[in-house]
Every structure is written in structure tokens, then in C-alpha cells.
C-alpha atoms as a PDB file:
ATOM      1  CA  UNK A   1      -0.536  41.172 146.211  1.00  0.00           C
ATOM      2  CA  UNK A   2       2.364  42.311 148.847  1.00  0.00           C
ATOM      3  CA  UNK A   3       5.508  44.177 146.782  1.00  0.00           C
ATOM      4  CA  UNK A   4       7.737  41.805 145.839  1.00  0.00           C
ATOM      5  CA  UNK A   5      10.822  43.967 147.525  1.00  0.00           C
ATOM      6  CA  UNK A   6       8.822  43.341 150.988  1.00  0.00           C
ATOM      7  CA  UNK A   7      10.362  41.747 153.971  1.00  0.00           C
ATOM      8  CA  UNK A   8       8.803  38.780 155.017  1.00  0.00           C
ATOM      9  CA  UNK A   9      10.938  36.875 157.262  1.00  0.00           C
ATOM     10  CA  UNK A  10      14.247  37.653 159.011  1.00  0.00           C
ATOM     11  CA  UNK A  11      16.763  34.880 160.357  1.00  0.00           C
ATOM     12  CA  UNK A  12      19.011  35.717 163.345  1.00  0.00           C
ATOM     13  CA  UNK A  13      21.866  33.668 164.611  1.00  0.00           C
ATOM     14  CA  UNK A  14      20.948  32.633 168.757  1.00  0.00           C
ATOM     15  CA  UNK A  15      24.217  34.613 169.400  1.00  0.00           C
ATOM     16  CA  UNK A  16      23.050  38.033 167.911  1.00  0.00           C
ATOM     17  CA  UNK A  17      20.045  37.784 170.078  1.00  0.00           C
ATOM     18  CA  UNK A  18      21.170  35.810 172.865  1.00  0.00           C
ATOM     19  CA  UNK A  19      24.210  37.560 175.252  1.00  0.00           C
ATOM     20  CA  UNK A  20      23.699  34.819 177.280  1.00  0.00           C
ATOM     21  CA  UNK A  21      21.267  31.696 178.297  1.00  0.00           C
ATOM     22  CA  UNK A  22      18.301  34.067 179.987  1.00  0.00           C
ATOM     23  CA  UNK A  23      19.693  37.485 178.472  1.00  0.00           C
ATOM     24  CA  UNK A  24      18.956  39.091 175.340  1.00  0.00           C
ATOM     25  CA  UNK A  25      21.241  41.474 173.814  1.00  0.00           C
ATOM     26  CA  UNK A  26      19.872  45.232 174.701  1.00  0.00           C
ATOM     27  CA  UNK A  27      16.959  46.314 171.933  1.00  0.00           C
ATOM     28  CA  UNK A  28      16.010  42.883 171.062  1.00  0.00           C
ATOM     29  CA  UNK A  29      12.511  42.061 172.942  1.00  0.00           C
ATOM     30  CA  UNK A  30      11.582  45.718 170.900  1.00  0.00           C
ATOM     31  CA  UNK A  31      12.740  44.295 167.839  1.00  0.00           C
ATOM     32  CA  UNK A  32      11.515  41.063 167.979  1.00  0.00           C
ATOM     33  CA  UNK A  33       8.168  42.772 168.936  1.00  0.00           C
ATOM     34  CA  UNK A  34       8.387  44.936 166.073  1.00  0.00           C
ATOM     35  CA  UNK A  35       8.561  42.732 163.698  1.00  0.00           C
ATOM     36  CA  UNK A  36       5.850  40.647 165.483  1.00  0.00           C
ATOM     37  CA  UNK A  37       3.359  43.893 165.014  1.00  0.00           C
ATOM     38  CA  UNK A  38       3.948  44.363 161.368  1.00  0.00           C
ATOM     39  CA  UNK A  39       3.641  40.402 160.943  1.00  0.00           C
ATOM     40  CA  UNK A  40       7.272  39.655 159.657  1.00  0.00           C
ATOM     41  CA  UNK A  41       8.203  36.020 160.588  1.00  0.00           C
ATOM     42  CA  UNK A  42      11.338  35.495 162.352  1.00  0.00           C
ATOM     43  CA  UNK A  43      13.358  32.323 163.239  1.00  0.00           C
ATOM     44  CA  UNK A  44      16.274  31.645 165.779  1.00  0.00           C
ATOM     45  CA  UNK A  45      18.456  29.349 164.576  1.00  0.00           C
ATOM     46  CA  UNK A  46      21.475  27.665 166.329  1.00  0.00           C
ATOM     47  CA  UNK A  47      23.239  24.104 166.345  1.00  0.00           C
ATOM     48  CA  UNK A  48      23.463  24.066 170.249  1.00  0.00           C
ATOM     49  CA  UNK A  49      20.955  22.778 172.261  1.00  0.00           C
ATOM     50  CA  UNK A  50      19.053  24.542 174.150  1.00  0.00           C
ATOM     51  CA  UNK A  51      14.756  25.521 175.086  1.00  0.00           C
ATOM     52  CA  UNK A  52      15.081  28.995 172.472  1.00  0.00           C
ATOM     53  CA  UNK A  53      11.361  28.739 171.843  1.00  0.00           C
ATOM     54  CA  UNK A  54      10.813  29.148 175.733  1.00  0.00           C
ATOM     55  CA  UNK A  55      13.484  31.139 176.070  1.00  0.00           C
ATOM     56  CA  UNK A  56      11.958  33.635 173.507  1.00  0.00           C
ATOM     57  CA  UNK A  57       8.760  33.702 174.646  1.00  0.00           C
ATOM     58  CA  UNK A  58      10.172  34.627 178.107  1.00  0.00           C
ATOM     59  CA  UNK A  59      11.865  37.189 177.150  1.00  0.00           C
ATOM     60  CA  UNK A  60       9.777  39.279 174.470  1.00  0.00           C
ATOM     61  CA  UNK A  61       6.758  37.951 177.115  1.00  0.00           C
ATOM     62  CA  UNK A  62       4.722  36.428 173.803  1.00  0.00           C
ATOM     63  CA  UNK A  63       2.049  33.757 173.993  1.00  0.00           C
ATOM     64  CA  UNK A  64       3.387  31.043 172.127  1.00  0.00           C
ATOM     65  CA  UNK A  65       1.167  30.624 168.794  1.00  0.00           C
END
């Protein structure tokens, strides 16, 4: 059974990751990465439209899953 005090998901905001359509903000690909490797889940949330789950994937250069 996983610690109860573990981190299991993290929710960003699509400006803190997002400087700009096609541009993350410097570090994130490596972050999002990160947390990919040590199987953390992480959503992108936002009330604009917009393709984030392409826009993700094209940028951290993940297979979608």
C-alpha cells in the first residue's frame, strides 16, 4: 500500500505551463517528464479552447496513451 502522504497527481493551470500557444515555460517538458517517470498523473486544465492534449504531447515529445 503507497504512503498515504504520497503524491499522486498534480494539477497545473495551461498558463503556468503554457508561455504561449506552441511554447512551454522553460523547465517544463523536464518536469512534466519527471513526473511521467515516477508515474505521478498530471492534468492541464484551462477554460479556453484550445488542442492542449496535442499541444503537450508535442512538446514533452510523449506518445499519447
Amino acid at each position: 500500500m503507497a504512503d498515504s502522504k504520497t503524491v499522486r497527481a498534480v494539477a497545473f493551470d495551461y498558463k503556468a505551463v503554457l508561455s504561449a500557444p506552441g511554447h512551454a515555460h522553460d523547465g517544463i517538458a523536464e518536469l512534466l517528464r519527471w513526473l511521467d517517470e515516477r508515474e505521478v498523473a498530471w492534468v492541464l486544465l484551462t477554460n479556453e479552447p484550445m488542442g492542449a492534449s496535442s499541444e503537450i504531447r508535442r512538446l514533452t515529445h510523449t506518445p499519447s496513451r
